[in-house]
Protein backbone atom coordinates (compact mmCIF):
# COMPACT_ATOMS: atom_id res chain seq x y z
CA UNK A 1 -31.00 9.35 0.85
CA UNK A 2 -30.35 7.90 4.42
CA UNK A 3 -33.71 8.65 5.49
CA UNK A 4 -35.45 6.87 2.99
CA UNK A 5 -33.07 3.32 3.18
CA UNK A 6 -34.18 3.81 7.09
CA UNK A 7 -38.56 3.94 5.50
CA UNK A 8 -37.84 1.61 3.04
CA UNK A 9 -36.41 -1.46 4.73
CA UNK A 10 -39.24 -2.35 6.54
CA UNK A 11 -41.84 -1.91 3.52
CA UNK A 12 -39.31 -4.14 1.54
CA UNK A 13 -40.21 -6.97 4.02
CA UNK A 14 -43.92 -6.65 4.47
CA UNK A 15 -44.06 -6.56 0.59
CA UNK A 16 -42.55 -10.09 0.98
CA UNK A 17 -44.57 -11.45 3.30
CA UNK A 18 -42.24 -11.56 5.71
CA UNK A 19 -43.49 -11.79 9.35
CA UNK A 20 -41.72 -14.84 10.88
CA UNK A 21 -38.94 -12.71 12.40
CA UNK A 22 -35.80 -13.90 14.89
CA UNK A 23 -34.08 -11.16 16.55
CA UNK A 24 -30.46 -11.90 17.41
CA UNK A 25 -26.76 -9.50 17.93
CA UNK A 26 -23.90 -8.79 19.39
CA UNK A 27 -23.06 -5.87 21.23
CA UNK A 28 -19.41 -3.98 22.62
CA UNK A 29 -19.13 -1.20 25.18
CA UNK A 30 -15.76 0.10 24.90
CA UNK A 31 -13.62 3.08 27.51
CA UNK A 32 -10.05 3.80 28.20
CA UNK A 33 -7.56 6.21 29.62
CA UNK A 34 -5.71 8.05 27.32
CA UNK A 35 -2.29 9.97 27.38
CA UNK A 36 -1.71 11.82 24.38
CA UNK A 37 0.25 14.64 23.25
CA UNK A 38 -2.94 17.36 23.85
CA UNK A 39 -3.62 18.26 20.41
CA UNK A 40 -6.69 19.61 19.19
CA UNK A 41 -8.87 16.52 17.06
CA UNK A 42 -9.59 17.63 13.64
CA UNK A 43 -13.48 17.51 14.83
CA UNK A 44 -12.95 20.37 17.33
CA UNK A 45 -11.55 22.30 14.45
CA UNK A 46 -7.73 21.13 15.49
CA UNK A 47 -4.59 19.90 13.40
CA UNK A 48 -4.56 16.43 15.79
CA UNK A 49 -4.63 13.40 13.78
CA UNK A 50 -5.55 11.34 16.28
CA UNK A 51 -9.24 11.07 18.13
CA UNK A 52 -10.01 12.92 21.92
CA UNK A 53 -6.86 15.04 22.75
CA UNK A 54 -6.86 18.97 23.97
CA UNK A 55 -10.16 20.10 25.82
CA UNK A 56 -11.14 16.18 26.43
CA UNK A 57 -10.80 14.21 29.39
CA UNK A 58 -8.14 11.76 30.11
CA UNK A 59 -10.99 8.64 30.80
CA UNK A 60 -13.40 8.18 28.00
CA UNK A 61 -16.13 6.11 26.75
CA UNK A 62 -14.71 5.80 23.32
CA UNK A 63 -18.44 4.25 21.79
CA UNK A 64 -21.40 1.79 22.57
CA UNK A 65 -22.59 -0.60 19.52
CA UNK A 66 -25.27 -2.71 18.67
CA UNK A 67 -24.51 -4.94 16.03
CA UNK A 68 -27.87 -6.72 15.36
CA UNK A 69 -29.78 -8.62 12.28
CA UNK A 70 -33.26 -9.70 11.97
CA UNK A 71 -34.37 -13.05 9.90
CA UNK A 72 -37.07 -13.78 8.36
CA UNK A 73 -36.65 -17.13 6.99
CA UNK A 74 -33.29 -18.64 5.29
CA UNK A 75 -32.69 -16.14 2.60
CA UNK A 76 -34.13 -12.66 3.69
CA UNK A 77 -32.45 -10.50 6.70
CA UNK A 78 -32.14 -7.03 8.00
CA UNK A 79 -28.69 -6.42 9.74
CA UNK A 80 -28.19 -3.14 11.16
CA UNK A 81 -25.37 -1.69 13.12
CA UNK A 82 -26.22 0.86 15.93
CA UNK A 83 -23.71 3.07 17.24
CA UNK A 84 -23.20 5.92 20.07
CA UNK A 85 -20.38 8.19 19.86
CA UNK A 86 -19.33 10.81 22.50
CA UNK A 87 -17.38 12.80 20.47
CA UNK A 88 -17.88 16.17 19.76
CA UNK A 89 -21.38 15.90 20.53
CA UNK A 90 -23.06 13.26 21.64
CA UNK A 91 -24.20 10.95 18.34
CA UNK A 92 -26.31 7.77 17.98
CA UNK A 93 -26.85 7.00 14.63
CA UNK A 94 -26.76 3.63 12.01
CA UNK A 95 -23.70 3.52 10.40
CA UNK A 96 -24.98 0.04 8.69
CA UNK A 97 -28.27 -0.75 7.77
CA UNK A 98 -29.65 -2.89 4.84
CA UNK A 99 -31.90 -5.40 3.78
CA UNK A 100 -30.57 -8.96 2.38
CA UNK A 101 -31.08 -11.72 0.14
CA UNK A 102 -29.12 -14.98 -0.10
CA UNK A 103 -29.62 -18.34 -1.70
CA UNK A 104 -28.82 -21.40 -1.32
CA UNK A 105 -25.88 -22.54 -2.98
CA UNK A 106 -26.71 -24.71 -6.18
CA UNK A 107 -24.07 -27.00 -7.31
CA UNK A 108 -21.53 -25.18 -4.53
CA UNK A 109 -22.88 -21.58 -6.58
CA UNK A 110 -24.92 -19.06 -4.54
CA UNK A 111 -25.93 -15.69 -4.74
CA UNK A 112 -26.74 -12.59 -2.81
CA UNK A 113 -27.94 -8.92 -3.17
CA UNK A 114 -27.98 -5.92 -0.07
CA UNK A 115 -30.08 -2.60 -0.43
CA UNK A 116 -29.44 0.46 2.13
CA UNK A 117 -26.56 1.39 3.49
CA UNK A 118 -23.52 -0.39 4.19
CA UNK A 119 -19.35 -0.62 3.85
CA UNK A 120 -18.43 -2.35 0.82
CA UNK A 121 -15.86 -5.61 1.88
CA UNK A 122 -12.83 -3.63 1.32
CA UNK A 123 -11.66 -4.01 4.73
CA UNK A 124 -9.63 -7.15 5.99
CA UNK A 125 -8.38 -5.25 9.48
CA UNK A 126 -12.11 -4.81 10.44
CA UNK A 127 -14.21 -7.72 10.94
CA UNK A 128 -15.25 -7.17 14.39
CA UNK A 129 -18.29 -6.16 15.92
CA UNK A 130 -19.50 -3.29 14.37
CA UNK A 131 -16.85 -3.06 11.96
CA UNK A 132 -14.27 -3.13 14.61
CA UNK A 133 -10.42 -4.63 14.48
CA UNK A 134 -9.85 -7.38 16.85
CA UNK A 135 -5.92 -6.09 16.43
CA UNK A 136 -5.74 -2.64 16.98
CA UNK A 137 -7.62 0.09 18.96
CA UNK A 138 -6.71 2.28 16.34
CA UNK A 139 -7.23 1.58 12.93
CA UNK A 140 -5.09 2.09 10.19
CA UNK A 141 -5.42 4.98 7.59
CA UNK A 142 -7.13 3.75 5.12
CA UNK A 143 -9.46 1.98 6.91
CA UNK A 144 -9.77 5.12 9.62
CA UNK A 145 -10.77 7.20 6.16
CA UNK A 146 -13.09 4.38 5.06
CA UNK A 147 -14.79 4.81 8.75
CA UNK A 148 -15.04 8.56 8.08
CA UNK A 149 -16.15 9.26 4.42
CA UNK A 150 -17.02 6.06 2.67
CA UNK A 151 -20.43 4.44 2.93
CA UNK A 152 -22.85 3.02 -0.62
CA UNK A 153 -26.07 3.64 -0.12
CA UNK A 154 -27.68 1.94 -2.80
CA UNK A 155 -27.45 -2.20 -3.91
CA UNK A 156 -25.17 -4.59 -4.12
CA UNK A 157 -25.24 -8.28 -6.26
CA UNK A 158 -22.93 -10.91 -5.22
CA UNK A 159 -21.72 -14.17 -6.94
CA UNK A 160 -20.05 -16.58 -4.75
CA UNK A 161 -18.52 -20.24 -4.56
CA UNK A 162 -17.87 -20.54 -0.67
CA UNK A 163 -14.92 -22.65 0.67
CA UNK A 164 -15.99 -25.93 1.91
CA UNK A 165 -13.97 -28.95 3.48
CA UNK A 166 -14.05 -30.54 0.03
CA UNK A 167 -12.42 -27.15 -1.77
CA UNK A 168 -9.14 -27.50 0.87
CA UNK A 169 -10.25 -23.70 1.49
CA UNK A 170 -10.64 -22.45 -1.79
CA UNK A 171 -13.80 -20.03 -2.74
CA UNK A 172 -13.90 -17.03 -4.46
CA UNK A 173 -16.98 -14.09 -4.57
CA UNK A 174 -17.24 -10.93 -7.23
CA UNK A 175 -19.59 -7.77 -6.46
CA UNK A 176 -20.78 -5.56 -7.95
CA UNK A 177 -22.64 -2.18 -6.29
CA UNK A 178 -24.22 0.50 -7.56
CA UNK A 179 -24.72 3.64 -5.21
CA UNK A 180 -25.98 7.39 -4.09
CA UNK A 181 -25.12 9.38 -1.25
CA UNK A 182 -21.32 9.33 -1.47
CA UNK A 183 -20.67 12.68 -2.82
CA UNK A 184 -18.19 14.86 -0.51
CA UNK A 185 -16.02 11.93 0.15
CA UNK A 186 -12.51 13.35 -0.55
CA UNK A 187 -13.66 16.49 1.10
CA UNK A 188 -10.93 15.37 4.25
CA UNK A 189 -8.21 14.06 2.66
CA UNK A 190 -7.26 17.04 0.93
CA UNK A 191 -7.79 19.66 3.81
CA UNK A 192 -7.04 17.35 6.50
CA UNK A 193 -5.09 14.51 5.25
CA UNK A 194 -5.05 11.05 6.41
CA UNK A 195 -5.61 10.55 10.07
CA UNK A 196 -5.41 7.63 12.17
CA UNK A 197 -8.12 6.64 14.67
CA UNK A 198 -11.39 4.82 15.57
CA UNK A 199 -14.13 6.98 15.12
CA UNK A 200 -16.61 5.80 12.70
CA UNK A 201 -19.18 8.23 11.13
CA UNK A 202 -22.83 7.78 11.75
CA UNK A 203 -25.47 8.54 9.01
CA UNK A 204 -26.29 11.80 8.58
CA UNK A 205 -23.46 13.60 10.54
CA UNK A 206 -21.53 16.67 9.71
CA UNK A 207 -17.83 16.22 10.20
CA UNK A 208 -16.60 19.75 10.99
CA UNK A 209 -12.08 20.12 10.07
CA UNK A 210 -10.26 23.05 10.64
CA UNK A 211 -10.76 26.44 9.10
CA UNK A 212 -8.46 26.30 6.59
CA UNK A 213 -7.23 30.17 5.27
CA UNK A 214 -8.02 28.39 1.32
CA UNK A 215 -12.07 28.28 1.63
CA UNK A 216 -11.83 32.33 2.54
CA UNK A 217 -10.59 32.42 -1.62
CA UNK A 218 -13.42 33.05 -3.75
CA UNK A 219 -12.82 30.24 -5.26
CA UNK A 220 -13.69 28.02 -2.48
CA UNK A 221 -16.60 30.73 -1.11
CA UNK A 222 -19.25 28.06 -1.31
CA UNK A 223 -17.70 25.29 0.64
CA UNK A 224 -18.45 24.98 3.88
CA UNK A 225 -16.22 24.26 6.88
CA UNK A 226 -17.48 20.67 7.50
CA UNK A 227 -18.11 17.47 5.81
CA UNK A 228 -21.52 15.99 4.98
CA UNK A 229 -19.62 12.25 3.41
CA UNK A 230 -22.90 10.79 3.12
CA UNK A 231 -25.01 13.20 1.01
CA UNK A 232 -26.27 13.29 -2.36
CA UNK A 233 -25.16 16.37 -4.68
CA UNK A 234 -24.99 15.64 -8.49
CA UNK A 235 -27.94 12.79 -8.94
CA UNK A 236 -25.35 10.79 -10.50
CA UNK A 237 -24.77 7.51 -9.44
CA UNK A 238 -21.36 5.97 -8.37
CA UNK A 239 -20.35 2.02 -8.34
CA UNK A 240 -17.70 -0.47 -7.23
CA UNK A 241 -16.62 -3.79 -8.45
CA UNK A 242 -15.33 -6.38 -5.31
CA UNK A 243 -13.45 -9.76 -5.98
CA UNK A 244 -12.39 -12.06 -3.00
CA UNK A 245 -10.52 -15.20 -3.38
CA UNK A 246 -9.56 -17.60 -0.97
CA UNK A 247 -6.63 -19.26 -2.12
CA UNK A 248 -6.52 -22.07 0.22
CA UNK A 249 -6.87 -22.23 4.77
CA UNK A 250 -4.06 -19.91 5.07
CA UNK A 251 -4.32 -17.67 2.17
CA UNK A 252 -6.86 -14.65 1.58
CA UNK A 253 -7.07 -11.43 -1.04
CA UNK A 254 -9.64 -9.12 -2.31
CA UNK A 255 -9.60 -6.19 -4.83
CA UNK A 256 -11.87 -3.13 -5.22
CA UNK A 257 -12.44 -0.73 -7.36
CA UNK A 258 -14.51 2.16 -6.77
CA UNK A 259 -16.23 5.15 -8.40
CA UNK A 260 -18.23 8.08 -6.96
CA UNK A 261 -18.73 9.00 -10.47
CA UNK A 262 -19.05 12.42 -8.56
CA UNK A 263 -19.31 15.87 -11.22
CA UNK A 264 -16.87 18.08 -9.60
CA UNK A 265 -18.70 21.41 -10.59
CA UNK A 266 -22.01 20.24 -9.00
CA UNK A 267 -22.45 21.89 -5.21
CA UNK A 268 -25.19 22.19 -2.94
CA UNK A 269 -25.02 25.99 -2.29
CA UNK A 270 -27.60 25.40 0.56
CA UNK A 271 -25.28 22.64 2.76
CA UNK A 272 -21.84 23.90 1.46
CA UNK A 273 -21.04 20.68 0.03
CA UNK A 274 -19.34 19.88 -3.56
CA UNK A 275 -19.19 16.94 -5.45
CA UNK A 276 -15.98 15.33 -5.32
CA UNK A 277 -15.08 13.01 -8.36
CA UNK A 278 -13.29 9.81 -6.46
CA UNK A 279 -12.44 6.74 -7.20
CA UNK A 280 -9.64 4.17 -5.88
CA UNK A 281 -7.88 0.71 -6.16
CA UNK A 282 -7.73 -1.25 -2.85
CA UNK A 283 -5.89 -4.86 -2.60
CA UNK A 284 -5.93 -6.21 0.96
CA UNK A 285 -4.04 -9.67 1.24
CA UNK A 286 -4.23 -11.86 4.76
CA UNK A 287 -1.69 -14.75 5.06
CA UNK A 288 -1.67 -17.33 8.28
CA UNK A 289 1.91 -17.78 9.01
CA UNK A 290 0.41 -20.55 11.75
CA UNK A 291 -2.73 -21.07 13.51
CA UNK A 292 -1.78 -18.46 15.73
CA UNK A 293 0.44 -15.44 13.81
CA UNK A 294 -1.25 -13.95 10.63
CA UNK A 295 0.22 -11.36 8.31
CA UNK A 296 -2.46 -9.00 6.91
CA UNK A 297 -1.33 -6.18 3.96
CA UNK A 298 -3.84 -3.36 2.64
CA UNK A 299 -2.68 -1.04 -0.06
CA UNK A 300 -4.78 1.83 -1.32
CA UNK A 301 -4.27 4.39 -4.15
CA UNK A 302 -6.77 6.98 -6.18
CA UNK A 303 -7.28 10.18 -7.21
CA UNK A 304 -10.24 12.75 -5.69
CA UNK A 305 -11.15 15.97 -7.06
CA UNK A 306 -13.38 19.21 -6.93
CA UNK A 307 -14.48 22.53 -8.04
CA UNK A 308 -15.06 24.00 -11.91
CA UNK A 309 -12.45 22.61 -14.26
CA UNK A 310 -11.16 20.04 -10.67
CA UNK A 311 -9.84 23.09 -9.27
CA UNK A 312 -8.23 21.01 -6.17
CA UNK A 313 -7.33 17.81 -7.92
CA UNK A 314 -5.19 15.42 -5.33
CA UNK A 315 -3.84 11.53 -5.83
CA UNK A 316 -3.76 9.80 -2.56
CA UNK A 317 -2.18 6.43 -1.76
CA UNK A 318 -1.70 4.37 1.76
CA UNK A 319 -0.28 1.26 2.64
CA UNK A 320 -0.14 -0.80 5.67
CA UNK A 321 1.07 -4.33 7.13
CA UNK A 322 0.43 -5.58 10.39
CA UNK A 323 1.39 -8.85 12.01
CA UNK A 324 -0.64 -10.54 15.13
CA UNK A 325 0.09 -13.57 17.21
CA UNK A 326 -2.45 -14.85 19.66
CA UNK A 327 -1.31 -16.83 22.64
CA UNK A 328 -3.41 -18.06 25.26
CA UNK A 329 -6.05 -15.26 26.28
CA UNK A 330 -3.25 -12.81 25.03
CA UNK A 331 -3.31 -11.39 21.42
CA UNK A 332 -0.05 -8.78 20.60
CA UNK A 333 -0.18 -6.73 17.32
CA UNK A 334 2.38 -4.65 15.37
CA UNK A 335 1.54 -2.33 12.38
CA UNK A 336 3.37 -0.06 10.20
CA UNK A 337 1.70 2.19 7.76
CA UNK A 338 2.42 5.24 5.38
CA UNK A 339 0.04 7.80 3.98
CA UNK A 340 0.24 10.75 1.40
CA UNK A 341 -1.82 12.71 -0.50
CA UNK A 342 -0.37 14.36 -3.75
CA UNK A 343 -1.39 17.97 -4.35
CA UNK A 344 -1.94 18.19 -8.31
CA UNK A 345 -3.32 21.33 -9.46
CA UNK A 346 -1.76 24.93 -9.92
CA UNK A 347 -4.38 26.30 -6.83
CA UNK A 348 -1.68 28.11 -4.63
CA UNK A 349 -3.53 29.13 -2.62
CA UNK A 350 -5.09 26.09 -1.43
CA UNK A 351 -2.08 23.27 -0.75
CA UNK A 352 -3.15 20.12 -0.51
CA UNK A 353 -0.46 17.64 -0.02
CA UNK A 354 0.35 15.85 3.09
CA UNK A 355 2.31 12.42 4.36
CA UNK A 356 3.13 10.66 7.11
CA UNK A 357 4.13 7.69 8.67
CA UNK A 358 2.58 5.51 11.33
CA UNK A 359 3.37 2.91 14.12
CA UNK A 360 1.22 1.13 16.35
CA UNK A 361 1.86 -1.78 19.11
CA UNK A 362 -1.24 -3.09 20.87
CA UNK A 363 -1.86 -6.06 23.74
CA UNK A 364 -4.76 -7.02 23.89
CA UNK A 365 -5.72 -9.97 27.51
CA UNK A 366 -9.32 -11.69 26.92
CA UNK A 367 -10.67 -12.30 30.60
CA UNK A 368 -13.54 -13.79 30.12
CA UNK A 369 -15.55 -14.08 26.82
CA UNK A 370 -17.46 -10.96 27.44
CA UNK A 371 -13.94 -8.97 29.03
CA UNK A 372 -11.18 -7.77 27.48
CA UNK A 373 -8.38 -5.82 28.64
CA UNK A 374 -5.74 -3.89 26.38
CA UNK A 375 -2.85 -1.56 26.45
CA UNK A 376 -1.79 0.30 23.07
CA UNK A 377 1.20 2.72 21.62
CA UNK A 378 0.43 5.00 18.35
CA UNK A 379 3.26 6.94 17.00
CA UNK A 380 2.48 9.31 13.74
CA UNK A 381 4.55 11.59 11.89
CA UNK A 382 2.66 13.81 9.80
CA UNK A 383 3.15 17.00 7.47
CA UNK A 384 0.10 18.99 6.15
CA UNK A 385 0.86 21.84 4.05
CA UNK A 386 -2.85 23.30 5.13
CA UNK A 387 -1.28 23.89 8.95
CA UNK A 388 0.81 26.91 7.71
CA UNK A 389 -2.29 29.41 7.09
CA UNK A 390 -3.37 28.53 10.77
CA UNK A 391 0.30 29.19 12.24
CA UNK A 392 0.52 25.71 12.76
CA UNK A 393 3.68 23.46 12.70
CA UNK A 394 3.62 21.79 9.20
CA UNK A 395 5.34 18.98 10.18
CA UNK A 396 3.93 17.14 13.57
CA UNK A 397 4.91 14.37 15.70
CA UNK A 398 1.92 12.91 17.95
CA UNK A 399 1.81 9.47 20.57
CA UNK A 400 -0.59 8.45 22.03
CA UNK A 401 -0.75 5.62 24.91
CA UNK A 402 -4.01 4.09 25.50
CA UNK A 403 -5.77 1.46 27.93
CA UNK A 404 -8.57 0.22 27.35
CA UNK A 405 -11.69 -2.21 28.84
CA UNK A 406 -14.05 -3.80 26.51
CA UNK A 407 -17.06 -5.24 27.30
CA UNK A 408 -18.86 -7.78 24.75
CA UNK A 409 -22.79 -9.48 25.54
CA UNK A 410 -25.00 -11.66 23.14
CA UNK A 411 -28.55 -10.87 22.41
């Protein structure tokens, strides 16, 4: 599926006639020191909910991004978002790339349509370069999971009235996408849980967890001890529906729904991978309490589930709020968040349900417009009912202290 969006993009253009082309982008280098509390990350097979810990070093390169789009014309584009990441091994992948479409608006109505692969707009925390926060080093729950296991890979039609100077603000936009590729997402919640981190996945990457002592059950035999989130199992296809409003200068929401339409007895016996049947609500809300303090609230709740007759069948729901004031070159943010996943089926063997709680303080000092300084505390209380067939604690307490240098340059 991922290869062909890669083929297909630029046949999509030449098919147009497109050959009047302007390159332009943005790109981020970002490294730190960390001091954390030397548990194992869930990619080296660990119980850490946090990225880097035991077995990494202290300084890091935490990723390199390209953020780049190609237009040809006013309403064709490609955008594409290239990424390096150091950990476990090394990747450089796309984890955006898609052709689009956009009219002109007609009596203050326009719309647009994507194909490839993209994140739908559930996200309010990550607008940044590469589908970065500006607020946070560390990115909240849900939109950590979003980063990890959801992607569409498919199209996506848009309806829009944008905000003008005339509308005080006010515009509103409804979406609707239709998608492949999305199968396994799910797969981490329930033998992981909710984690909170950075670390977005590229496409085409395997996302290795711990061994868990459920997928030695026969039950479980043909899963595999890693994720694929971004491969295609049952042939079915999966969809979301997207409204934004902007209420007026200050005021901002959006709701999602969306629907792997995933058929939980399908499984690639070859890769390991089932298909997990998940869908979700997300409401994010933003409100500017002045020019320079904002108030932004995400809430996300769904059910995922897998196996012949959903034999692991979990709800999941999140929450988080987080308030930032910029002043000067200095930006300070403050987030609290809660996570839980909700074991619902009568597999003993295999439990599933988890919850924690999060805090997270970050300063952030622009120096110049291409660098940016920033010091950050996480604090996470977790419990994952998995830990116990590893010997591990079930409840665990983890900080982490970060600093961090960013460097930003224009194309």
């Amino acid at each position: 599926m991922n290869s062909t969006i890669i083929k297909l993009i630029p046949w999509l253009m030449v098919s147009q006639g497109v050959f009047a082309l302007e390159f332009s982008g943005q790109g981020q280098v970002q490294a730190s020191w960390q001091q954390d509390d030397d548990n194992r990350a869930w990619y080296n097979e660990g119980w850490g909910n946090t990225r880097f810990g035991k077995g990494e070093s202290d300084i890091l390169l935490n990723r390199a991004v390209l953020d780049w789009r190609v237009d040809a014309g006013s309403s064709w584009s490609v955008h594409g978002v290239t990424q390096y990441q150091p950990d476990p091994d090394d990747k450089l992948g796309f984890t955006e790339l898609y052709l689009q479409y956009r009219t002109l608006p007609n009596n203050g109505i326009r719309w647009s349509a994507r194909v490839g692969g993209f994140y739908p707009k559930f996200s309010i925390e990550n607008p940044d370069i590469g589908w970065s926060s500006p607020y946070t080093y560390h990115y909240s729950a849900i939109n950590a999971w979003m980063g990890e296991e959801v992607r569409a890979f498919g199209g996506e039609v848009n309806l829009e009235k944008p905000k003008t100077r005339r509308s005080r603000g006010q515009g509103w936009k409804t979406s609707l996408g239709v998608f492949k590729g999305n199968d396994p997402a799910g797969t981490l919640l329930a033998w992981r849980g909710f984690a909170i981190h950075d670390r977005q996945t590229v496409f085409n990457e395997r996302i290795a967890f711990a061994g868990i002592a459920a997928l030695n059950a026969p039950q479980l035999a043909n899963q595999a001890q890693f994720d694929e989130p971004f491969t295609e199992v049952d042939g079915r296809f999966g969809y979301y529906l997207g409204y934004h409003r902007q209420v007026s200068v200050r005021q901002e929401f959006n709701v999602y729904w969306y629907d792997n339409n995933g058929d939980p007895a399908a499984v690639n016996y070859k890769t390991g991978q089932y298909a997990w049947d998940s869908k979700f609500l997300s409401v994010a809300w933003r409100y500017k309490l002045t020019p320079e303090t904002q108030l932004l609230v995400q809430g996300l709740s769904g059910n995922t589930a897998m196996g012949p007759r959903r034999g692991v069948d979990n709800d999941f729901h999140s929450w988080f709020a987080l308030l930032s004031h910029r002043w000067q070159q200095f930006r300070f943010s403050a987030r609290v968040e809660q996570f839980k996943v909700i074991d619902k089926d009568t597999w003993q063997f295999d439990p599933n349900q988890s919850d924690g709680k999060g805090i997270t303080l970050s300063l952030r000092y622009e120096v110049t417009q291409a660098w940016q300084l920033g010091a950050e505390w996480l604090y996470v209380d977790s419990m994952v009912a998995n830990r116990t067939g590893l010997g591990a604690k079930v409840n665990q307490t983890e900080q982490v202290w970060r600093l961090g240098v960013d460097y930003r340059f224009h194309l």
